[in-house]
C-alpha atoms as a PDB file:
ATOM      1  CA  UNK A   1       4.352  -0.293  -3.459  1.00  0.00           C
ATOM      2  CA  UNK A   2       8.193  -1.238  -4.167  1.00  0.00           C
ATOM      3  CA  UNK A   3       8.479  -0.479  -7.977  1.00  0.00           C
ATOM      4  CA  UNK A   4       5.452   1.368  -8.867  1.00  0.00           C
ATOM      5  CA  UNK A   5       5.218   3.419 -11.723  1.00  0.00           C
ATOM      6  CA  UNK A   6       3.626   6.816 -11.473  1.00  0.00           C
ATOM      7  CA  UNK A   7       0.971   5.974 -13.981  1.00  0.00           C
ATOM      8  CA  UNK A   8      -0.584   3.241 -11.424  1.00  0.00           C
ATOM      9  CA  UNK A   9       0.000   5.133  -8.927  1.00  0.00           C
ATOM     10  CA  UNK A  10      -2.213   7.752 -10.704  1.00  0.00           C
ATOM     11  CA  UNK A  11      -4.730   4.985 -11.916  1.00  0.00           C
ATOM     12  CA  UNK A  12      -5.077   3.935  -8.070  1.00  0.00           C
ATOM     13  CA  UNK A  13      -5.782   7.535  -6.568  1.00  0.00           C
ATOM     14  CA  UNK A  14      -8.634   7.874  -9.733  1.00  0.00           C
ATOM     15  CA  UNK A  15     -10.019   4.758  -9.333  1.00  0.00           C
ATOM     16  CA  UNK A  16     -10.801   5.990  -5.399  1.00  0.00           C
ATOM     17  CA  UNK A  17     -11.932   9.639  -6.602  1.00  0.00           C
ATOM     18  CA  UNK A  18     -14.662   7.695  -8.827  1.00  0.00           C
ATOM     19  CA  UNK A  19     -15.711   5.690  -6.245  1.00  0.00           C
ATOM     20  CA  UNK A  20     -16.205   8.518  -3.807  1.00  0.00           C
ATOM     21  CA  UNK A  21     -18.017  10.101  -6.435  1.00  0.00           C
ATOM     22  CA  UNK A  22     -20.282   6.934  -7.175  1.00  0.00           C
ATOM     23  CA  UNK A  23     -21.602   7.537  -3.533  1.00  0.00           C
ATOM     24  CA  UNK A  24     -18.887   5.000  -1.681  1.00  0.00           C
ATOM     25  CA  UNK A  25     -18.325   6.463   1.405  1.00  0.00           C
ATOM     26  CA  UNK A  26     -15.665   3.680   3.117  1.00  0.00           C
ATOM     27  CA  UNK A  27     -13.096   3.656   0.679  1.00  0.00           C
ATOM     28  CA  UNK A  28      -9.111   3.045   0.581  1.00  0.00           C
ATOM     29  CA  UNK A  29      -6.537   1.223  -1.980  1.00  0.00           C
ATOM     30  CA  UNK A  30      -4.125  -1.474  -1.543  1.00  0.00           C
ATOM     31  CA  UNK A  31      -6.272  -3.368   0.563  1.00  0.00           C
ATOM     32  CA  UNK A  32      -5.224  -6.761   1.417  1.00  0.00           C
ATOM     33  CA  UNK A  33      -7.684  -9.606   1.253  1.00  0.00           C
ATOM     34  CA  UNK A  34      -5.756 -12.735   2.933  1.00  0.00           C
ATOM     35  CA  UNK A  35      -7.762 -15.141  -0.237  1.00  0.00           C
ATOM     36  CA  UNK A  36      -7.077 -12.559  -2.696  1.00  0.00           C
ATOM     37  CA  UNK A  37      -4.082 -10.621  -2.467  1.00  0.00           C
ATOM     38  CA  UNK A  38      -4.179  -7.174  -2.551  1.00  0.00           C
ATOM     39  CA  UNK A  39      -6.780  -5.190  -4.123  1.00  0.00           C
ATOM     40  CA  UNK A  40      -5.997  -1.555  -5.993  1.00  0.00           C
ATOM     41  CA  UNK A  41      -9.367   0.137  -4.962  1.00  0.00           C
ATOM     42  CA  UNK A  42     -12.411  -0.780  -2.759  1.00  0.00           C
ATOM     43  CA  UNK A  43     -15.330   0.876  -1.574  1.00  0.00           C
ATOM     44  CA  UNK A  44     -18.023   0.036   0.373  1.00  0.00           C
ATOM     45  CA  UNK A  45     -21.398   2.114   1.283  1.00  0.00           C
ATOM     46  CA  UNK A  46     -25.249   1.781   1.399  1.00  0.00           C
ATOM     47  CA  UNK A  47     -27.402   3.373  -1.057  1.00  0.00           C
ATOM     48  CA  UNK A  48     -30.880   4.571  -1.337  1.00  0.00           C
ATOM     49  CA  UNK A  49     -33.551   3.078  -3.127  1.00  0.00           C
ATOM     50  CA  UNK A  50     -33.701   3.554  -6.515  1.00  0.00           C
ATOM     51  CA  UNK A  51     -29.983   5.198  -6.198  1.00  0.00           C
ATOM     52  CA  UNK A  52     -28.590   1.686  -5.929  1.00  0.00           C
ATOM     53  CA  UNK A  53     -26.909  -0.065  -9.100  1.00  0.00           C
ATOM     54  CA  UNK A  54     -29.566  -2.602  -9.173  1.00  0.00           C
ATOM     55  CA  UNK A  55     -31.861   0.395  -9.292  1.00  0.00           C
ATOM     56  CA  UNK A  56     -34.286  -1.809  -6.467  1.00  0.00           C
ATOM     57  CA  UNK A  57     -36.893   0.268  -3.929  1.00  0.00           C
ATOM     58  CA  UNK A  58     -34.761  -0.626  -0.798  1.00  0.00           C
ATOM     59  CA  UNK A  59     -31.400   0.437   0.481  1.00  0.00           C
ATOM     60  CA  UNK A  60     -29.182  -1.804  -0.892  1.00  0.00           C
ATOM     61  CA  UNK A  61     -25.321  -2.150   0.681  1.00  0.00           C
ATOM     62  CA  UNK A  62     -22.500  -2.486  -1.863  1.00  0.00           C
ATOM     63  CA  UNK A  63     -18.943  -3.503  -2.334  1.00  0.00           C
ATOM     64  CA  UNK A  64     -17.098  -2.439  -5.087  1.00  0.00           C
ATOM     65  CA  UNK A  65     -13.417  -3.440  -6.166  1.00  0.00           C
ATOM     66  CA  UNK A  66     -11.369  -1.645  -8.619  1.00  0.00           C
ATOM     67  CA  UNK A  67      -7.873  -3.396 -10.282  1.00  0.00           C
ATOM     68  CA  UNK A  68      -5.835  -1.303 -11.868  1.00  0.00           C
ATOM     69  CA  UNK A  69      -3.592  -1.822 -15.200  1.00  0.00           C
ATOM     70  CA  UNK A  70      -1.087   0.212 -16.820  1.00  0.00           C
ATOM     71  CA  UNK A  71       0.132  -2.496 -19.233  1.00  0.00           C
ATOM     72  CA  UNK A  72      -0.858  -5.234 -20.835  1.00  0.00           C
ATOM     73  CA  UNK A  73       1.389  -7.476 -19.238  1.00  0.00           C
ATOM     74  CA  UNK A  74      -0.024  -6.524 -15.556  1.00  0.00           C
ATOM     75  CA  UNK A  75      -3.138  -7.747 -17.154  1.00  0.00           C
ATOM     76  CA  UNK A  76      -2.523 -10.841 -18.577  1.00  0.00           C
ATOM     77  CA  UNK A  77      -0.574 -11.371 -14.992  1.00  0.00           C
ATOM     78  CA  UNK A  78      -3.474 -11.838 -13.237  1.00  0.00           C
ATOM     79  CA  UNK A  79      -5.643 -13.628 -15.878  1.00  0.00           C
ATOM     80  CA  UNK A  80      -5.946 -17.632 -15.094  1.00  0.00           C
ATOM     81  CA  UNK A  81      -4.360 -20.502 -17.206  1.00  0.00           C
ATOM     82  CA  UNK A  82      -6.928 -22.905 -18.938  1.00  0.00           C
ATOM     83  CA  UNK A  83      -8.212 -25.720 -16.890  1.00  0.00           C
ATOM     84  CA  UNK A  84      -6.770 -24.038 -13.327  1.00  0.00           C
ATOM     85  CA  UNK A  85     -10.870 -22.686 -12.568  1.00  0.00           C
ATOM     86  CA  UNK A  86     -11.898 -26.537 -13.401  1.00  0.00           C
ATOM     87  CA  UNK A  87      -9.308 -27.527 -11.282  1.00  0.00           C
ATOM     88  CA  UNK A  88     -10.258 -25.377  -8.387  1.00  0.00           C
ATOM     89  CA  UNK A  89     -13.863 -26.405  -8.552  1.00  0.00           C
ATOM     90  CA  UNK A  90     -12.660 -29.902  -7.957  1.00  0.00           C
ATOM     91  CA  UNK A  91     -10.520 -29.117  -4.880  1.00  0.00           C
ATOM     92  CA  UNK A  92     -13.196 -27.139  -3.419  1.00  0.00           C
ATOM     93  CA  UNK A  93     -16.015 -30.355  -4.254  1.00  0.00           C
ATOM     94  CA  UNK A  94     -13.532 -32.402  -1.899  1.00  0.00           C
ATOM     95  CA  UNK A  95     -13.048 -30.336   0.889  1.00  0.00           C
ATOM     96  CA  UNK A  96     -16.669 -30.072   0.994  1.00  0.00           C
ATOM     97  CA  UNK A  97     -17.528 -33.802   0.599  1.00  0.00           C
ATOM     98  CA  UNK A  98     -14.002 -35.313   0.988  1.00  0.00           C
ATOM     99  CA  UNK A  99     -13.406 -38.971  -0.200  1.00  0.00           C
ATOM    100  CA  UNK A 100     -15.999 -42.155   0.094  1.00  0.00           C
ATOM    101  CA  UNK A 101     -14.930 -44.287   2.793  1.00  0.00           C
ATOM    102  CA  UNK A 102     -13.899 -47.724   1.779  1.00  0.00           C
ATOM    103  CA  UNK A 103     -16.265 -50.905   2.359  1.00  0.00           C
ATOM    104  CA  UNK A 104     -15.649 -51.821   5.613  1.00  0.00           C
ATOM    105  CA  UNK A 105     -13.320 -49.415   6.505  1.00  0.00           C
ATOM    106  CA  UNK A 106     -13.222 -46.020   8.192  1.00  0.00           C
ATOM    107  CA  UNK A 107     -12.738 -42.730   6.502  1.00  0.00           C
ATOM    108  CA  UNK A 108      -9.654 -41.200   6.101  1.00  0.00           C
ATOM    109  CA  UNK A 109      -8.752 -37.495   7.279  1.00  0.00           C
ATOM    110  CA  UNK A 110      -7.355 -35.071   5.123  1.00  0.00           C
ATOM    111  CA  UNK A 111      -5.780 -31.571   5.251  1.00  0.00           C
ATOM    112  CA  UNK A 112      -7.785 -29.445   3.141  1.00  0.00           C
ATOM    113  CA  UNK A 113      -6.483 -28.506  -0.386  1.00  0.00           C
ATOM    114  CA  UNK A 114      -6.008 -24.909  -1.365  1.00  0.00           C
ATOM    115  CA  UNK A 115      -8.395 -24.106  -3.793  1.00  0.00           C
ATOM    116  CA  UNK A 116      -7.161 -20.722  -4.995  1.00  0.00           C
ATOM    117  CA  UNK A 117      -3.993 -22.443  -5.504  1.00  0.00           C
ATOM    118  CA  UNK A 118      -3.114 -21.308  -9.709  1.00  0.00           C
ATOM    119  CA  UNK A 119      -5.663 -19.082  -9.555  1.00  0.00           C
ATOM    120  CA  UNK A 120      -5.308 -15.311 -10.664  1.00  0.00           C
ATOM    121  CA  UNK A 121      -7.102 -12.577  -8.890  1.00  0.00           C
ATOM    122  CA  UNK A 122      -9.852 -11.906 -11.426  1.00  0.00           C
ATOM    123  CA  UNK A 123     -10.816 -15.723 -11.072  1.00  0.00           C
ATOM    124  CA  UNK A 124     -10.127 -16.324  -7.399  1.00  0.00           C
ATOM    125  CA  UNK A 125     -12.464 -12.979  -6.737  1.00  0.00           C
ATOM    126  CA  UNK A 126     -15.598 -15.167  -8.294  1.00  0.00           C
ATOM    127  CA  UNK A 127     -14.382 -18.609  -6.779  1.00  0.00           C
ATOM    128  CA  UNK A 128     -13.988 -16.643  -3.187  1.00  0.00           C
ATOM    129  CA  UNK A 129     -16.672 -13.657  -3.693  1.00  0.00           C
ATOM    130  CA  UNK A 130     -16.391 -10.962  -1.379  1.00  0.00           C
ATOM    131  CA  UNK A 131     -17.856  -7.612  -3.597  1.00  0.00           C
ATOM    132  CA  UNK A 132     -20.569  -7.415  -5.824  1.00  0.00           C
ATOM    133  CA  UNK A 133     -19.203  -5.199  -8.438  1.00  0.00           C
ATOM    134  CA  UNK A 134     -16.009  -5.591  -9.863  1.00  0.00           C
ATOM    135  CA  UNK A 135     -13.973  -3.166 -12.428  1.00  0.00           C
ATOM    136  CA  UNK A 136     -10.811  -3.022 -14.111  1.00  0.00           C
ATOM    137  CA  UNK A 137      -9.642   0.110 -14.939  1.00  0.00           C
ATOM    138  CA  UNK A 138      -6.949   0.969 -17.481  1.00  0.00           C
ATOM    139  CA  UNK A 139      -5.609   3.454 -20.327  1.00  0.00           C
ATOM    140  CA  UNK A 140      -7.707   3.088 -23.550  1.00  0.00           C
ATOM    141  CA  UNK A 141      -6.158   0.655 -25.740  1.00  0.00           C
ATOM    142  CA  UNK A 142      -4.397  -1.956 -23.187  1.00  0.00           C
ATOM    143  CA  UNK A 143      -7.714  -4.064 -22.514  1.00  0.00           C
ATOM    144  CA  UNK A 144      -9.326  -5.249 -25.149  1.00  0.00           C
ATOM    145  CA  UNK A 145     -13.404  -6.268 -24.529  1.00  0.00           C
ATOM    146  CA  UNK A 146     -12.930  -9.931 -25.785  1.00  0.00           C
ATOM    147  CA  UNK A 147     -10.099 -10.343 -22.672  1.00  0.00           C
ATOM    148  CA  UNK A 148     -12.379  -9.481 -20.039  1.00  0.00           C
ATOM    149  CA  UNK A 149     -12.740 -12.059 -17.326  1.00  0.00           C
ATOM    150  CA  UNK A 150     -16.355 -12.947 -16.658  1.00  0.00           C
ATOM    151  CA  UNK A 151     -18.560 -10.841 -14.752  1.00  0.00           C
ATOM    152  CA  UNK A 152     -16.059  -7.614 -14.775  1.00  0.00           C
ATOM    153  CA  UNK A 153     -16.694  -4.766 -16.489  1.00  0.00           C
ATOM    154  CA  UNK A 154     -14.277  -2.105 -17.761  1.00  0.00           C
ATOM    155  CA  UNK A 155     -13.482   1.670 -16.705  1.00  0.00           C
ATOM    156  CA  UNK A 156     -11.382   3.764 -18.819  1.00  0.00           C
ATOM    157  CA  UNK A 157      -9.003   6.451 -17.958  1.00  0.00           C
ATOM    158  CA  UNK A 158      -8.555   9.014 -20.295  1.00  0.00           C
ATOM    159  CA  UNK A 159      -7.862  13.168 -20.454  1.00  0.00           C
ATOM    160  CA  UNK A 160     -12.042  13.709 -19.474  1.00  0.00           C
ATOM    161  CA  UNK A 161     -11.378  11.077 -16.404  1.00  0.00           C
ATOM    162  CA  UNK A 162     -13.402   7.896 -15.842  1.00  0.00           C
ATOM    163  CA  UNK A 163     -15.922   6.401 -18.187  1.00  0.00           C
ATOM    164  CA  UNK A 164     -17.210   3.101 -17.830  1.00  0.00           C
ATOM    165  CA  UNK A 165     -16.642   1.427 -20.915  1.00  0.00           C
ATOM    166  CA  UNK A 166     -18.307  -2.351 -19.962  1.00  0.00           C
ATOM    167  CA  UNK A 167     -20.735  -2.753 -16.710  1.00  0.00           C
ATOM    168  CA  UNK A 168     -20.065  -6.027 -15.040  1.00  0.00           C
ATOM    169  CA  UNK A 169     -22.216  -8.502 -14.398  1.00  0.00           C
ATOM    170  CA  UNK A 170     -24.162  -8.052 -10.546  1.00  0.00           C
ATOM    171  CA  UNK A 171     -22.842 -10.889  -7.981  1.00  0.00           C
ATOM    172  CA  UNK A 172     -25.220 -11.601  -5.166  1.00  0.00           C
ATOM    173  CA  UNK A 173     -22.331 -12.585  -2.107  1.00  0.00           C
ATOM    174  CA  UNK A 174     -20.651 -10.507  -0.827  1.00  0.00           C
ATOM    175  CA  UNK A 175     -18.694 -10.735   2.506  1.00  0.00           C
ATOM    176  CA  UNK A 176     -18.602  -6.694   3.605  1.00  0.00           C
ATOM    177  CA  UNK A 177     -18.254  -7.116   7.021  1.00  0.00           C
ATOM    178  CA  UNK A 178     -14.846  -8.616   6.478  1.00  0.00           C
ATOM    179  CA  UNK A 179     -14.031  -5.684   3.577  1.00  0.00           C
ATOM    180  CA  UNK A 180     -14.679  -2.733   5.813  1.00  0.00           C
ATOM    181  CA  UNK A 181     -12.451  -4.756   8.024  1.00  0.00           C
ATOM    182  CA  UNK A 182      -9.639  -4.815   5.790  1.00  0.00           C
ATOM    183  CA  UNK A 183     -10.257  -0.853   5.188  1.00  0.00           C
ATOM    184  CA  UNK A 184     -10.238  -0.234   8.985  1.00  0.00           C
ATOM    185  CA  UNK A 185      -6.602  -2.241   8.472  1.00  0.00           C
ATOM    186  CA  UNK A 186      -5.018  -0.454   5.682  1.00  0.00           C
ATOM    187  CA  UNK A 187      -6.511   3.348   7.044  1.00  0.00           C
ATOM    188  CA  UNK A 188      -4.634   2.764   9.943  1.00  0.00           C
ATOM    189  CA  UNK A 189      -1.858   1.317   9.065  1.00  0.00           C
ATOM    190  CA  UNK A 190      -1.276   4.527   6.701  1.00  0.00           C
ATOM    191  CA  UNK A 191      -1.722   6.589   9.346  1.00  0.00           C
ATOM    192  CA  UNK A 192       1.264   5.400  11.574  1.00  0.00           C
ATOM    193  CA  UNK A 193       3.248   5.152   8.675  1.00  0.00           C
ATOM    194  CA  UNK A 194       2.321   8.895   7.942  1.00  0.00           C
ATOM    195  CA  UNK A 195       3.494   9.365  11.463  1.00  0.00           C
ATOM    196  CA  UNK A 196       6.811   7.933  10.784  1.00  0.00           C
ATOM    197  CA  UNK A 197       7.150   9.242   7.653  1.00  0.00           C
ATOM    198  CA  UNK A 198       6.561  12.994   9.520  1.00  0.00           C
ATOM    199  CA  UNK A 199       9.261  12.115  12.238  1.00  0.00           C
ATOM    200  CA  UNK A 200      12.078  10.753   9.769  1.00  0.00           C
ATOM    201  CA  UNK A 201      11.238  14.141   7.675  1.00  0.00           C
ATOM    202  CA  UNK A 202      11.986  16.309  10.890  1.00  0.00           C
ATOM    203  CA  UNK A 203      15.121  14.189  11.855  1.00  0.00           C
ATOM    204  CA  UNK A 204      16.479  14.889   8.321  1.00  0.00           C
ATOM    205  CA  UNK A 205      15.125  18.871   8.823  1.00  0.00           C
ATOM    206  CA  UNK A 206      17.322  18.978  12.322  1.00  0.00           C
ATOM    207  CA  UNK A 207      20.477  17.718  10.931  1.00  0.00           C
ATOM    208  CA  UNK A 208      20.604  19.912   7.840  1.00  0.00           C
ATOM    209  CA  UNK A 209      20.226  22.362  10.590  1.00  0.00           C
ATOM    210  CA  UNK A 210      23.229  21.047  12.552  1.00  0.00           C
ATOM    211  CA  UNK A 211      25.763  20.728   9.757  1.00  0.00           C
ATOM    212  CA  UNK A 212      24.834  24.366   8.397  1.00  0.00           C
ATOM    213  CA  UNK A 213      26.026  25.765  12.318  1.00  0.00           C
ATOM    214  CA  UNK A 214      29.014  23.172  12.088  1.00  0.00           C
ATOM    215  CA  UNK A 215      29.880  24.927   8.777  1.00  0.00           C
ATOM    216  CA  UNK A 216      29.570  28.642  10.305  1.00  0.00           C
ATOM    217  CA  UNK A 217      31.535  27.753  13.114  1.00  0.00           C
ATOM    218  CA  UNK A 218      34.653  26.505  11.266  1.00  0.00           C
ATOM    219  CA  UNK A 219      34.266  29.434   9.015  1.00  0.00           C
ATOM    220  CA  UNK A 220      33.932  31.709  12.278  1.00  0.00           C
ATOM    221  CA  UNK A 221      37.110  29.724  14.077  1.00  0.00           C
ATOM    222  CA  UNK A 222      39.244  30.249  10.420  1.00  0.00           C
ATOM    223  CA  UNK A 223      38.750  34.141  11.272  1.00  0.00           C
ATOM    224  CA  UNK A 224      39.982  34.128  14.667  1.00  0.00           C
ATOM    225  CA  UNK A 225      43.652  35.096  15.085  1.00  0.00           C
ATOM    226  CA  UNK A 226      45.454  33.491  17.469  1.00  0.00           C
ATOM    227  CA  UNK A 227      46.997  35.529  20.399  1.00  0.00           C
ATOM    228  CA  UNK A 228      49.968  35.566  21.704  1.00  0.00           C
ATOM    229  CA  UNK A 229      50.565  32.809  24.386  1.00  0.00           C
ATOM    230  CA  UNK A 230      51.504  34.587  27.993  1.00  0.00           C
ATOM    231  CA  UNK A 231      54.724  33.214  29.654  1.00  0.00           C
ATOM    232  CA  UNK A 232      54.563  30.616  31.875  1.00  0.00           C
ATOM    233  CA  UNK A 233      54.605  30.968  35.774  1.00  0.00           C
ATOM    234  CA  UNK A 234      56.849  30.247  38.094  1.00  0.00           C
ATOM    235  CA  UNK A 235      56.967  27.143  40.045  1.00  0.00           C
ATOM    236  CA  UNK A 236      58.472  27.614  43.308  1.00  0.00           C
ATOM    237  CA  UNK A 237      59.999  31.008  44.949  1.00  0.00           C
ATOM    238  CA  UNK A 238      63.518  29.998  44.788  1.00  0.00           C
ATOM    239  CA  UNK A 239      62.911  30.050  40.849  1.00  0.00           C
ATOM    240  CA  UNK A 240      61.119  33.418  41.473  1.00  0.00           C
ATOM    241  CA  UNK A 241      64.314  34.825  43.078  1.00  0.00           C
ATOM    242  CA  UNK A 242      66.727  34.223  40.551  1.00  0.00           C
ATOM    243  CA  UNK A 243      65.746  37.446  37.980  1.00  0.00           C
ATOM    244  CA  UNK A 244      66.220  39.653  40.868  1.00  0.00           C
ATOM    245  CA  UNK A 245      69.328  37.888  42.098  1.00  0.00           C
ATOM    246  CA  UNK A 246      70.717  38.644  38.461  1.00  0.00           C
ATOM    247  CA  UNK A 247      69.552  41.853  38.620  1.00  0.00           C
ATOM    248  CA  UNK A 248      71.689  42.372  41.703  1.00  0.00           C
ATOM    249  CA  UNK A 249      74.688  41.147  40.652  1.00  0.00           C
ATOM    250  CA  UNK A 250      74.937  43.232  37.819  1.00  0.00           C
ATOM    251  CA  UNK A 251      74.667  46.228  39.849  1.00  0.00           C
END
């Protein structure tokens, strides 16, 4: 992304090595959600029984998604205002119910309020669930244990790698179907940019090549003396004639 630092980019690529290593096996970062935004890291994948975080005898499939913060001010960012969740709640209560039609009177039609209006990511991912695990991962020291939103839990990233410092909280919906979606998306998408970012890389390779032979060849045509030109023909016989009529004359 436009104005990344290195240490988020480093936080990202992390964040998707520990998921891989968790046992997610459909995994990719800066995923975009259309209710949410984008999301850092996100993996999906089925476990076994018993290997599953609820540790339940069944398979169990699981989303996971990862936000990562470099600074305290990306956190707070994304943290939600007082009273904006309350408000939310109430927007959502009347697009579900909408208003009581009058006495006598028919009942008015409404566009739909946008509930996640206000709302920063770690709140909009519990109004709008779609994973059941959710982590925020960041250096030691930028977030603090009492500033975690509710139901996240909090990785560390330190010189020994990942440790989780806070498990979050287990939440029941999840909407994977439209996550691996959004993976399929974002894999694919990075692929053709890959492409173009191979074919701008050759164009730049073939004309360093062209202006190194432009350079030889003026240094080659600086070398080159020039000959003598010959003299010019003649351009009809009567001019031919002339010399020899000299010629004659002095004799």
């Amino acid at each position: 992304m436009p104005g990344e630092t290195d240490l988020h980019k480093t936080l990202k690529k992390e964040a998707c090595r520990w998921l891989f290593r968790m046992g997610y096996r459909c995994i990719a970062a800066e995923v975009r959600l259309k209710p949410l935004g984008i999301i850092d890291a996100v993996g999906t994948g089925v476990f076994r029984p018993y290997n599953n975080y609820l540790f339940i005898p069944r398979e169990l499939p699981q989303t996971c998604f990862i936000e990562c913060k470099a600074s305290r001010s990306d956190f707070l960012r994304d943290c939600t205002e007082d009273g904006q969740m309350s408000l939310s709640l109430m927007e959502r209560e009347q697009n579900l119910f909408g208003d009581k039609p009058r006495p006598g009177g028919r009942k008015r039609r409404r566009r739909p309020l946008k509930q996640s209006v206000g709302l920063g990511k770690f709140a909009a991912c519990l109004c709008q669930p779609m994973a059941n695990i959710h982590y925020v991962l960041a250096p030691p020291g930028v977030v603090k244990k009492c500033d975690l939103p509710p139901r996240w839990g909090l990785l560390s990233f330190g010189e020994g790698g990942i440790t989780v410092v806070i498990r979050p909280e287990w939440q029941e919906c999840a909407r994977t179907v439209h996550v691996e979606g959004a993976i399929a998306r974002t894999l694919t998408g990075d692929i053709y940019r890959a492409d173009d970012r191979a074919i701008s890389s050759v164009n730049r390779e073939i004309f360093a090549q062209q202006q190194q032979l432009s350079e030889r060849l003026r240094a080659i045509k600086s070398q080159i003396a020039l000959t003598e030109m010959p003299p010019p023909l003649a351009r009809s016989p009567r001019d031919a004639m002339q010399p020899m009529r000299q010629r004659s004359m002095e004799i």
